[in-house]
Protein backbone atom coordinates (compact mmCIF):
# COMPACT_ATOMS: atom_id res chain seq x y z
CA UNK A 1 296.72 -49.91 38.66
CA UNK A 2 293.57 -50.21 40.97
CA UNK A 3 294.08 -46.51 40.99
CA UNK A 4 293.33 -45.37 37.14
CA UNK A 5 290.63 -48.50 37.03
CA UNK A 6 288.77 -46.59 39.43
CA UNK A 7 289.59 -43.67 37.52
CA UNK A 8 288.41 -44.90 34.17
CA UNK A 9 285.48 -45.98 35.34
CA UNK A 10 284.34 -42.99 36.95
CA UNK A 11 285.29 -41.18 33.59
CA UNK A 12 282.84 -43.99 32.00
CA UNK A 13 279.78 -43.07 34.15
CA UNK A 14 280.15 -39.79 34.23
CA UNK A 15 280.08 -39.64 30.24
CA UNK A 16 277.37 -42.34 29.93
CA UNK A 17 275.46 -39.45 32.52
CA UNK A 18 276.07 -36.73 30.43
CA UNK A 19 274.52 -38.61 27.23
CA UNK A 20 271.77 -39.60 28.93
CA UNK A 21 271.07 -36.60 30.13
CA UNK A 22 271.59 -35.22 26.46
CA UNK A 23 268.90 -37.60 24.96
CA UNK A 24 266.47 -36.74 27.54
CA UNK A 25 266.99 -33.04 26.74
CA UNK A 26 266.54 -34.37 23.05
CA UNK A 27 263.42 -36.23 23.54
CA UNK A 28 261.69 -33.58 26.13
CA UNK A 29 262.72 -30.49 23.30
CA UNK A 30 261.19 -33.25 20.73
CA UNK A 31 258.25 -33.70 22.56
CA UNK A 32 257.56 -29.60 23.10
CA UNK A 33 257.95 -29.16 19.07
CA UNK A 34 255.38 -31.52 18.28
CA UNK A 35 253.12 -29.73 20.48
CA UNK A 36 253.74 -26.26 19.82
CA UNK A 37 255.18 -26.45 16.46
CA UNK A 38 258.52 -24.94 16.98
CA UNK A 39 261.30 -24.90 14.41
CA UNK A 40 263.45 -28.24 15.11
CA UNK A 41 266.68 -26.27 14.47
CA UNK A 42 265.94 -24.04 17.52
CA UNK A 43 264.78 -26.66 20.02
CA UNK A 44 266.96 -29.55 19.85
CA UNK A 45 269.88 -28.85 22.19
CA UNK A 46 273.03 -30.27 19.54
CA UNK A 47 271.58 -27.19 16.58
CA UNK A 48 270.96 -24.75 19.40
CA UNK A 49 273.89 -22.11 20.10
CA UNK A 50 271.87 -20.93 23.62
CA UNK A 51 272.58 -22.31 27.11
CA UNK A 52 270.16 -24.37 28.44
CA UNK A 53 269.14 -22.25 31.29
CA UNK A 54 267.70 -20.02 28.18
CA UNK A 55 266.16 -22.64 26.53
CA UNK A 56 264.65 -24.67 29.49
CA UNK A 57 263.16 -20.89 30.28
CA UNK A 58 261.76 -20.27 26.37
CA UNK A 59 260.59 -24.09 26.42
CA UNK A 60 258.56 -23.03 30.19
CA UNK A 61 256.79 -19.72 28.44
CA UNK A 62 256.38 -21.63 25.18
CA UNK A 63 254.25 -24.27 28.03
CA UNK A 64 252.51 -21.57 29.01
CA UNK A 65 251.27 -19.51 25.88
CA UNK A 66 249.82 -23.02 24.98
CA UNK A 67 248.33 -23.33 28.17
CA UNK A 68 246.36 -20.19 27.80
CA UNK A 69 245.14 -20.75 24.33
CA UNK A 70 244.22 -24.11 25.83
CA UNK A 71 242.26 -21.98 28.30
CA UNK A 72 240.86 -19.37 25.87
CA UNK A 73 239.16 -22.34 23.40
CA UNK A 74 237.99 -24.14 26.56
CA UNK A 75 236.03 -20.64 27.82
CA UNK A 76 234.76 -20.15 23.80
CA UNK A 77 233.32 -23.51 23.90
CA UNK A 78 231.34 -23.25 26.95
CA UNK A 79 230.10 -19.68 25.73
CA UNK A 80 228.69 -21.35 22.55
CA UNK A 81 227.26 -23.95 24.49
CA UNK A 82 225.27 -21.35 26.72
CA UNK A 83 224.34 -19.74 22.99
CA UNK A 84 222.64 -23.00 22.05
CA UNK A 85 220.94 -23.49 25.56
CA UNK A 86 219.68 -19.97 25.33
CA UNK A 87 218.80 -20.80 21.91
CA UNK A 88 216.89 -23.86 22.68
CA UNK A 89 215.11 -21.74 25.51
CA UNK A 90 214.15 -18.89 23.39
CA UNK A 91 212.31 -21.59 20.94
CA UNK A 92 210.74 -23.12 23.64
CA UNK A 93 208.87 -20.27 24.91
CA UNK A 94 208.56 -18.43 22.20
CA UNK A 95 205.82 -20.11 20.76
CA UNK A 96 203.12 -17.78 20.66
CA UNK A 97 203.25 -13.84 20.63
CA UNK A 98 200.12 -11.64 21.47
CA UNK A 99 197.85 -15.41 20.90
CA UNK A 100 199.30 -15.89 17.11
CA UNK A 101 201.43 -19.12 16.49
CA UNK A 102 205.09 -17.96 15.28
CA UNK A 103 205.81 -19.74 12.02
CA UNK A 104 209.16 -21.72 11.55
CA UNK A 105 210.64 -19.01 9.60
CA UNK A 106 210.19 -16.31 11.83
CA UNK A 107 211.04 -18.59 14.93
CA UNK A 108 213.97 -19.02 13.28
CA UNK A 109 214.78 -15.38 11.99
CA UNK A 110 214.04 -14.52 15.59
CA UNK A 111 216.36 -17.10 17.02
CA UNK A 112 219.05 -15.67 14.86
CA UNK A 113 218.32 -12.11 15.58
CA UNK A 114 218.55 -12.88 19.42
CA UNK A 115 222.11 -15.39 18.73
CA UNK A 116 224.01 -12.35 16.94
CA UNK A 117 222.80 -9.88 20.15
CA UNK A 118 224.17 -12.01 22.48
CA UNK A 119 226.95 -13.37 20.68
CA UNK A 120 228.30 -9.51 20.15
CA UNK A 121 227.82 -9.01 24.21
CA UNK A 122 229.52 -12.10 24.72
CA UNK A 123 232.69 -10.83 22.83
CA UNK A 124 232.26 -7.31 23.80
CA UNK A 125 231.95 -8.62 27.57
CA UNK A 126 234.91 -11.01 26.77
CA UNK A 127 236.57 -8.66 25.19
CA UNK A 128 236.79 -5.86 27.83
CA UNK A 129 237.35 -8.73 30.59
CA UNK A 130 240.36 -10.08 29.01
CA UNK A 131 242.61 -7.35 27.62
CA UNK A 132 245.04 -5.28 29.45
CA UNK A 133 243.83 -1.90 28.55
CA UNK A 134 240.38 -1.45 29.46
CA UNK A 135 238.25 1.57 28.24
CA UNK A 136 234.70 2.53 29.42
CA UNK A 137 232.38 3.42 26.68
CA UNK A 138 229.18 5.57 28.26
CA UNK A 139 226.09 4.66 26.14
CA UNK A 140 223.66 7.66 25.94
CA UNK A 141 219.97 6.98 27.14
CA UNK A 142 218.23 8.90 24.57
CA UNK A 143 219.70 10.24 20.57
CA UNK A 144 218.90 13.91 19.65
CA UNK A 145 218.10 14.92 16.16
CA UNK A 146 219.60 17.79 14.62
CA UNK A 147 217.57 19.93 12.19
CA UNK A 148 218.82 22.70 9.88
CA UNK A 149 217.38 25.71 10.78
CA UNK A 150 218.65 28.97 9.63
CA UNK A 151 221.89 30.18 7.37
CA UNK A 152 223.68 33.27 7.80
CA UNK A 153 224.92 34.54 4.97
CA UNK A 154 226.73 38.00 4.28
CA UNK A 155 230.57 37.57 5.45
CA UNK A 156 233.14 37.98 2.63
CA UNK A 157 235.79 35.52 4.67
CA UNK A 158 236.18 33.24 7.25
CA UNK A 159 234.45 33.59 10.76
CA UNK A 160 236.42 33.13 14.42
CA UNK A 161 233.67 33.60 16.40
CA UNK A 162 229.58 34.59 17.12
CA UNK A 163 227.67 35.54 19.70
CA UNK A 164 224.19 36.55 21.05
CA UNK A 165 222.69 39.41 23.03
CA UNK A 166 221.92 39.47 26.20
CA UNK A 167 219.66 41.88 25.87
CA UNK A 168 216.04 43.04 24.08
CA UNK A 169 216.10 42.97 21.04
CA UNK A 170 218.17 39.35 20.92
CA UNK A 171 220.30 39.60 17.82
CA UNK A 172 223.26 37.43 16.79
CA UNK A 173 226.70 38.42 16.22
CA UNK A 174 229.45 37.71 14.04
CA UNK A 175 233.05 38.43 13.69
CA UNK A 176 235.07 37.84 10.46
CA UNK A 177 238.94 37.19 8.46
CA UNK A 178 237.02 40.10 5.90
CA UNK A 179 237.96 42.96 8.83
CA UNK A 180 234.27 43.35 9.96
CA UNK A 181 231.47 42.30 11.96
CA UNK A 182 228.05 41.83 11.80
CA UNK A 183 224.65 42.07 13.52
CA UNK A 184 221.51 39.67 12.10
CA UNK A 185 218.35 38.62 13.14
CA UNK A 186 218.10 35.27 14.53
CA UNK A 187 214.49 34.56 13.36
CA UNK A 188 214.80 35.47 9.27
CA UNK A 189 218.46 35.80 8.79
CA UNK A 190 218.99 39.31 7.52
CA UNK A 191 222.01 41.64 8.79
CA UNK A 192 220.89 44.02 10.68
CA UNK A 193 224.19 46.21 10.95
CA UNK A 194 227.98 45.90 9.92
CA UNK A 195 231.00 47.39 11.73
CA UNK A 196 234.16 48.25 9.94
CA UNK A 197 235.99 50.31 12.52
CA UNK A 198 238.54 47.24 12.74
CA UNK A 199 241.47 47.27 10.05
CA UNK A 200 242.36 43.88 11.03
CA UNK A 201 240.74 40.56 11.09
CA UNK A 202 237.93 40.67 13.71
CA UNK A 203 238.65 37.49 16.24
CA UNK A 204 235.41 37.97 18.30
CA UNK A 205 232.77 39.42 19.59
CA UNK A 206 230.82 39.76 23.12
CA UNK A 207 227.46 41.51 24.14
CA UNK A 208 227.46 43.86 26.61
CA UNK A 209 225.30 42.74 29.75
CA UNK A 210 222.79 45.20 29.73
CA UNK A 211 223.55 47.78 27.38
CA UNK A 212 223.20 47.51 23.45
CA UNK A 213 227.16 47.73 23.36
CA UNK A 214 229.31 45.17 21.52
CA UNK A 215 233.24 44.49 22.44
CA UNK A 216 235.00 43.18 19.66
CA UNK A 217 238.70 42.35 19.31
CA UNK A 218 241.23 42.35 16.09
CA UNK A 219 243.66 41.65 14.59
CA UNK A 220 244.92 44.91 14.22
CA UNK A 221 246.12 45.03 18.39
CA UNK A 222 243.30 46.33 19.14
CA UNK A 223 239.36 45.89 20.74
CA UNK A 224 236.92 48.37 20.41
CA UNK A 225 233.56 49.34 22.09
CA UNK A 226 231.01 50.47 19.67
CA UNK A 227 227.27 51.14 19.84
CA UNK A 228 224.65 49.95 17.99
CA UNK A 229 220.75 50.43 17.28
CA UNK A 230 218.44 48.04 15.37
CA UNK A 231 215.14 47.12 14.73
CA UNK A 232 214.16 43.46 14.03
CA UNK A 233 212.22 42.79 10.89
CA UNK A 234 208.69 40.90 10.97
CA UNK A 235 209.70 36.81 10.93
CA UNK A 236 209.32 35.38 7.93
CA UNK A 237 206.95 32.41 7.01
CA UNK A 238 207.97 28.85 8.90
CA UNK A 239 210.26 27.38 6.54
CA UNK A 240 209.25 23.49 4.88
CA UNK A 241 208.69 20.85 7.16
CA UNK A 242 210.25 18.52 5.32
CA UNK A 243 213.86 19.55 5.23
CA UNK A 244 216.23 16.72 6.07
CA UNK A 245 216.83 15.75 9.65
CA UNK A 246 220.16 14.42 11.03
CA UNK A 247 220.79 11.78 13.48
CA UNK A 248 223.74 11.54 15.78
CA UNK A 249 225.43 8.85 13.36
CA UNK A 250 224.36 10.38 9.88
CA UNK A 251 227.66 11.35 7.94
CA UNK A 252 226.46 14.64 6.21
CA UNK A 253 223.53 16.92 5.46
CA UNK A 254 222.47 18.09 2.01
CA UNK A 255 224.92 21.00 1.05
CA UNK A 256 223.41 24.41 -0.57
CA UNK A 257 225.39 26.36 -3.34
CA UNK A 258 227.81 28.48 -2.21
CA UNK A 259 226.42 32.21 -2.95
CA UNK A 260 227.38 33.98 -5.75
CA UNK A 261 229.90 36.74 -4.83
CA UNK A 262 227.53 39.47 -5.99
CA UNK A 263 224.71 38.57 -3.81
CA UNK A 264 225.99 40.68 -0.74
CA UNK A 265 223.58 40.36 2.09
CA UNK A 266 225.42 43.28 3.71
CA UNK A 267 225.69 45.85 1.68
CA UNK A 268 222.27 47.25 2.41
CA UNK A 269 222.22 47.19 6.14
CA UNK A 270 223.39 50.02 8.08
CA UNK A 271 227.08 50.55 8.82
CA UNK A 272 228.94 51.57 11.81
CA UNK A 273 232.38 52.93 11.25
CA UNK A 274 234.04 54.36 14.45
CA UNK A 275 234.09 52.57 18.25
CA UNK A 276 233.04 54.59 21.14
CA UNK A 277 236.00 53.22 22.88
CA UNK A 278 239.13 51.89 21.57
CA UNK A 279 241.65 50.28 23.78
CA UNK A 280 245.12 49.91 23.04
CA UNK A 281 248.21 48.55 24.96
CA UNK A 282 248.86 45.26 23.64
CA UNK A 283 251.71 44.97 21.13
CA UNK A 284 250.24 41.52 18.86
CA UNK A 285 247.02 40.46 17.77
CA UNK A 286 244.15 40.73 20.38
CA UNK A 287 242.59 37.69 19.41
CA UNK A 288 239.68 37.35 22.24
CA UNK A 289 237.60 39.92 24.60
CA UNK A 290 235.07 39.53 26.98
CA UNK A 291 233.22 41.85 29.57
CA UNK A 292 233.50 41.36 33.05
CA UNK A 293 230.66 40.93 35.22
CA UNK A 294 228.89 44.48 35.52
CA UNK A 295 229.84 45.93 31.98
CA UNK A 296 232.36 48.47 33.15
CA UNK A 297 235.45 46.61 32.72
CA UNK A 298 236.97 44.39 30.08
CA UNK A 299 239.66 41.50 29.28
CA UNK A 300 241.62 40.82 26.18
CA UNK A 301 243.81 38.30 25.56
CA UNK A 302 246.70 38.36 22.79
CA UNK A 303 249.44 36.98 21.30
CA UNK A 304 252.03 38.97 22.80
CA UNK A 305 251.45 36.69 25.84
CA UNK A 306 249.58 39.04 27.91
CA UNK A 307 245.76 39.62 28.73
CA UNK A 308 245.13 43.33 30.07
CA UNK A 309 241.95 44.39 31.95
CA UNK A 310 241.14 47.51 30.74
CA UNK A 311 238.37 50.20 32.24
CA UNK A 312 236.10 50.95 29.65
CA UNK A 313 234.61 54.28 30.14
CA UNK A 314 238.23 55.80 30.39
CA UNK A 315 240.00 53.16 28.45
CA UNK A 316 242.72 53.15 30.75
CA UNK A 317 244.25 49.90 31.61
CA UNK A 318 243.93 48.61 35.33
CA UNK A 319 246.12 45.75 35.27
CA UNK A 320 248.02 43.69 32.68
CA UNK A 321 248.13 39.51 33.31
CA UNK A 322 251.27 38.40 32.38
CA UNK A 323 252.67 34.86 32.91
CA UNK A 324 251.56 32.97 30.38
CA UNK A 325 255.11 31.75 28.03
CA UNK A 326 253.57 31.62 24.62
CA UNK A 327 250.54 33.38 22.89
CA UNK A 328 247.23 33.68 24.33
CA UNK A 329 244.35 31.47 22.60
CA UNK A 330 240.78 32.90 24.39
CA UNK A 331 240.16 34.47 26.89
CA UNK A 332 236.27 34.32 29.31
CA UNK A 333 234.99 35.60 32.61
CA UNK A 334 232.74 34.49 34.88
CA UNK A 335 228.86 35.53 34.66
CA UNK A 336 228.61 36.15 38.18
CA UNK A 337 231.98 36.60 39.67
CA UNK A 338 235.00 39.09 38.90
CA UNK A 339 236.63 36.09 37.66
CA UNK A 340 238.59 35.62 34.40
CA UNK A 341 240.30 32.33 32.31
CA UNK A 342 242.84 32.41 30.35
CA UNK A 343 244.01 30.21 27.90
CA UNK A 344 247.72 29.78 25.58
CA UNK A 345 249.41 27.48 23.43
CA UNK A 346 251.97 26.64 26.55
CA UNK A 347 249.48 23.68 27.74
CA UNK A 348 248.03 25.76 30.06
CA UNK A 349 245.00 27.70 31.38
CA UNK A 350 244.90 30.62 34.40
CA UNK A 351 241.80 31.36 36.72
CA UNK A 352 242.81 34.88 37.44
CA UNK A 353 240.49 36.15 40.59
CA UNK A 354 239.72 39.81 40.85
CA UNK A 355 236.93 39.69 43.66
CA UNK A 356 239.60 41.62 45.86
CA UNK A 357 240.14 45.28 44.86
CA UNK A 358 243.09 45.31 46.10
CA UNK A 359 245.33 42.73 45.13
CA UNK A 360 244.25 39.67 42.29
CA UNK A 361 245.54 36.13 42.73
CA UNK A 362 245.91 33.62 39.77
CA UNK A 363 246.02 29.64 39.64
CA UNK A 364 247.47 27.79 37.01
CA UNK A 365 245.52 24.45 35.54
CA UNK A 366 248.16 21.75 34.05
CA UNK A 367 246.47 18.54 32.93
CA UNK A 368 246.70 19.09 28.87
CA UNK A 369 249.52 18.02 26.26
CA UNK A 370 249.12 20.40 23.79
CA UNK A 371 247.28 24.21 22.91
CA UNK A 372 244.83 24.78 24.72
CA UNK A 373 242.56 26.34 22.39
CA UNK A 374 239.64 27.77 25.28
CA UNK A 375 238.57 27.60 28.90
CA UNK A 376 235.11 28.52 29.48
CA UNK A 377 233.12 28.79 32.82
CA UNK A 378 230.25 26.83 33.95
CA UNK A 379 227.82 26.43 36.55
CA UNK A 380 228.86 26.25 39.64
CA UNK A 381 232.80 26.36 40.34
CA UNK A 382 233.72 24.28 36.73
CA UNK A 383 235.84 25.00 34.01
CA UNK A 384 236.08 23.11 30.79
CA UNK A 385 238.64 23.77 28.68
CA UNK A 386 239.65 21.85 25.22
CA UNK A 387 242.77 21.10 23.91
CA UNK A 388 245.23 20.32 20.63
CA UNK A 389 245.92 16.99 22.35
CA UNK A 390 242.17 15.62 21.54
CA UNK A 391 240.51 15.97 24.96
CA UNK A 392 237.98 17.99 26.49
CA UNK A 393 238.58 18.15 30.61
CA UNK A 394 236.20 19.76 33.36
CA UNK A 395 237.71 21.21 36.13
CA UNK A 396 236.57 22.11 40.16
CA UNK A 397 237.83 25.50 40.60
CA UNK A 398 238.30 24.15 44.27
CA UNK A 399 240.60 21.67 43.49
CA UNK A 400 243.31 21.89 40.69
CA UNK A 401 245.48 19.10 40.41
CA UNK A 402 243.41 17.19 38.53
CA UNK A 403 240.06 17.37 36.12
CA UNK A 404 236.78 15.68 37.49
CA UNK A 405 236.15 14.49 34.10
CA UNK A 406 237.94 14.02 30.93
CA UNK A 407 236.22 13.89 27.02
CA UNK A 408 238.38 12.12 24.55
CA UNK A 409 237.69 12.95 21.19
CA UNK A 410 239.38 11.99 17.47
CA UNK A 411 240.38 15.91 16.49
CA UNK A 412 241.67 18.70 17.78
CA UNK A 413 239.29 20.96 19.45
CA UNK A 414 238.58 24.25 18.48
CA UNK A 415 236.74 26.98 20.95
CA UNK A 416 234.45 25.37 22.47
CA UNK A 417 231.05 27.11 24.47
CA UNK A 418 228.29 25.99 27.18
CA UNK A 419 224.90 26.19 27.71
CA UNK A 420 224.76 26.55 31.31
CA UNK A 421 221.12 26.16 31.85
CA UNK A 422 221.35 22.57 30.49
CA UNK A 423 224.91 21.89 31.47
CA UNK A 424 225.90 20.68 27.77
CA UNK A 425 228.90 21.27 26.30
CA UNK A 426 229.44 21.83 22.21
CA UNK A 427 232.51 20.63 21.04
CA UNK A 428 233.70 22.19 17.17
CA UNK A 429 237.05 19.75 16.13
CA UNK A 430 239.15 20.40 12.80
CA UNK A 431 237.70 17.45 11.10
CA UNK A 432 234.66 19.14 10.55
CA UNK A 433 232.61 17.27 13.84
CA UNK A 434 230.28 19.45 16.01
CA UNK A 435 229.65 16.75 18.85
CA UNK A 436 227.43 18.03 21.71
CA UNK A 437 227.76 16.47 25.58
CA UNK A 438 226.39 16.54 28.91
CA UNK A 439 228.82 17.44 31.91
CA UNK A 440 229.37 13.98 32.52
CA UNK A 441 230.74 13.12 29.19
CA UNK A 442 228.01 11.68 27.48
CA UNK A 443 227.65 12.03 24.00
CA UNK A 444 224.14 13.51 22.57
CA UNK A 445 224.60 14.49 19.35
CA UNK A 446 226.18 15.80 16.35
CA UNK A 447 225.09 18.52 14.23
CA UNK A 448 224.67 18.70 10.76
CA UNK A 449 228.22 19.16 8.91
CA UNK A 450 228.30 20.85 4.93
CA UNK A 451 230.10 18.38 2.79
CA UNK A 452 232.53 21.21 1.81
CA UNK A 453 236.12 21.20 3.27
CA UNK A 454 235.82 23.40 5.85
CA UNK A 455 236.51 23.61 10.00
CA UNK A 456 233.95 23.71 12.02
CA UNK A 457 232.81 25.36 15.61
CA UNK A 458 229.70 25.45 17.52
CA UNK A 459 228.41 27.57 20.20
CA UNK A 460 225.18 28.58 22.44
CA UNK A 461 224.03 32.03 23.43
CA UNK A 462 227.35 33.43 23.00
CA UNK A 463 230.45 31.59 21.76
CA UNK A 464 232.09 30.50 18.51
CA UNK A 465 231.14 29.77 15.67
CA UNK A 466 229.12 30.76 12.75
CA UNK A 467 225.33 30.02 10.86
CA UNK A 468 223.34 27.65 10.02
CA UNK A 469 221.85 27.14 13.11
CA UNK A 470 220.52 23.97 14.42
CA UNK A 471 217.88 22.99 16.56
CA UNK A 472 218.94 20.22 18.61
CA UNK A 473 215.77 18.08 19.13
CA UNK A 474 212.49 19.58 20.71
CA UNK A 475 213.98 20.17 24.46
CA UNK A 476 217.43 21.07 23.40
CA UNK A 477 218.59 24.62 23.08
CA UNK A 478 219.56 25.87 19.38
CA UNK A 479 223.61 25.94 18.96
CA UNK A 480 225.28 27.90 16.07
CA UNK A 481 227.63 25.81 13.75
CA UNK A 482 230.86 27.45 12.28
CA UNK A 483 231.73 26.73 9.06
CA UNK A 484 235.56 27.97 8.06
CA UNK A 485 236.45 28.26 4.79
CA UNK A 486 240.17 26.74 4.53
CA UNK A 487 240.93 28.15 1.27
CA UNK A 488 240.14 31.18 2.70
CA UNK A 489 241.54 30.89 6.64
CA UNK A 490 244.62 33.37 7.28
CA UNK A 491 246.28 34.41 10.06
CA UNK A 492 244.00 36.47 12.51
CA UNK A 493 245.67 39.96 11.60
């Protein structure tokens, strides 16, 4: 019987191993609830239906989540203890300013004033140090004020787009959802002349370069050429001084009326009823035209997918840019160059290069998510096109595959413009925002927004967009503000 003694007695340890082993789980799972707080049911091993490979694992990261709050109230201590040493330093020295002795009070108030600055950079430093997804804010140096300037008044619908000329005398232009356009003076706001040659909704409108010619695309699959002849009226008297101004953060201007529908500022200007030049090959809505450099030749850009370069003193079409998979959203050349942009609702824009007679090349920019609603040149070799998917991106003509800098905005953007001189960029969203930035994608400004639910666009010496017009501080350039009526916004035919 030595035999099953030996036996027995192995069984005997093996069991009393077991249970210890058992209470020790059951003391160290104890021991790990009372510090984190755990539910007892899910901790102590007899309750618990998981191995204990699982729970010695979920006890280890429980250890460490406790281990880093440990560390996180450790690193907010010593960050109020520099608060009160900086605190006790700033009420050390500051005991005098410019010879006067600072009461208690205002040591105090100044002592608080200074805690709550440094306690939000603490955080916001903390902040940005500690999480996972970090995102750089760029502080401007300087905040431009916007000031009403001018209205434009005279359109029956909405307007897509406006424009000024590039030549003496300087007028502004206007194309509208009411099927015509319009020429005022910048300076007192009159219209100058309409055009109603269109039977469609007029989608834009570009300046010749040297010629008083205007290029204007519709709705009706069509852009005409038509000439016109005006004379500017004397400038009215400077208007009050104290109109409101609006700051970068202010949430809206005072509104004006909307005119009665009588009061036609239009009706008494001259009108202008047939083009010079009509051209006609696209098969959908032309909804943008612009001249390339030189004035003899011009680019639309339509919904039927295509944009066609047409000549304009023959109106015969010289080539027709197809590639693009859905419709066409704007269309721009180049100021300088025999270069053209294209862009559509398939997420893309095309640099289309016609400095070679005989053959033109194309590249195709991919970087958005979503419609891209314009591409517009800048100085240099840039691009900068906006976007559906909320982000404004310039681009080196040189290099394609990806932007050089990207703007990341709250709305949709609309057609955007920029003045090249001072390399800022006006960006119109559908919430109503006209936000203005530098190159670098700074924010400047915003200009003043009517409190009526409209869309909005902005642009500078020829882009989108529509009166008043606001001058952007004293050494800023003056950018037109859209203003869409949506009760009124249709489809651009």
């Amino acid at each position: 019987m030595p035999t099953e003694s030996g036996s027995c007695s192995a069984a005997r340890q093996a069991k009393q191993k077991r249970k210890s082993h058992s209470l020790s789980i059951r003391r160290t799972n104890s021991s790990e609830q009372e510090r984190t707080g755990l539910p007892r049911d899910m901790l102590e091993g007899q309750d618990s239906k998981l191995p204990s490979s699982v729970r010695s694992t979920l006890l280890e990261l429980f250890g460490q989540i406790e281990r880093e709050f440990e560390n996180l109230y450790i690193e907010n201590l010593e960050l109020r203890r520099e608060v009160e040493t900086l605190n006790e330093r700033l009420a050390a020295e500051g005991q005098a300013i410019d010879g006067a002795e600072l009461s208690k009070g205002q040591l105090k108030t100044k002592a608080s004033h200074s805690t709550s600055q440094l306690s939000q950079k603490l955080k916001t430093t903390y902040k940005a140090s500690t999480s996972k997804i970090v995102s750089s804010f760029k502080t401007t140096t300087s905040r431009a004020v916007c000031q009403l300037v001018k209205e434009y008044i005279g359109h029956r619908d909405g307007i897509w787009d406006v424009s000024v000329a590039r030549t003496q005398p300087v007028v502004l232009g206007t194309a509208s959802a009411d099927h015509t356009a319009l020429l005022w003076s910048i300076e007192t706001g009159r219209s100058l002349a309409k055009y109603t040659g269109h039977v469609g909704s007029v989608n834009s409108i570009k300046f010749h370069p040297s010629e008083q010619l205007a290029l204007t695309a519709s709705g009706d699959q069509t852009a005409h050429v038509w000439r016109y002849a005006v004379q500017l009226p004397a400038p009215q008297p400077a208007a009050d001084s104290s109109q409101q101004l609006c700051g970068e953060d202010e949430v809206e201007c005072s509104d004006k009326d909307e005119p009665d529908a009588d009061a036609d500022a239009s009706s008494d200007c001259p009108t202008i009823r047939a083009p010079l030049t009509s051209l006609k090959s696209h098969q959908g809505v032309v909804i943008a035209a612009d001249w390339l450099v030189g004035g003899k030749q011009a680019v639309t850009a339509s919904w039927d997918r295509t944009a066609n370069l047409y000549d304009v003193e023959t109106s015969e079409l010289v080539h027709s840019l197809t590639g693009h998979d859905q419709e066409l959203t704007h269309c721009c050349t180049h100021p300088t160059q025999r270069l053209v942009v294209t862009s559509s609702r398939d997420t893309t824009f095309r640099l289309w290069d016609f400095r070679d007679p005989s053959i033109h090349s194309v590249n195709v920019f991919q970087g958005h998510t979503d419609t891209v609603t314009s591409a517009v040149f800048t100085v240099g070799d840039n691009v900068v096109s906006g976007s559906d998917d909320r982000t404004v991106k310039v681009w080196d003509l040189k290099n394609m595959r990806s932007p050089i800098a990207t703007i990341r905005t709250d709305s949709a953007i609309n057609r955007i413009n920029v003045c090249v001189g001072q390399k800022i960029i006006a960006l119109p969203h559908d919430n109503r925002q006209v936000r203005l930035f530098d190159m670098s994608g700074v924010r400047l400004a915003r200009l003043p927004r009517s409190s009526r639910q409209v869309r909005a666009g902005a642009a500078y010496a020829g882009g989108w967009g529509r009166g008043p017009l606001s001058d952007v501080g004293s050494s800023q350039p003056a950018w037109l503000c859209s203003v869409l009526q949506e009760p009124l916004l249709k489809e651009r035919s």
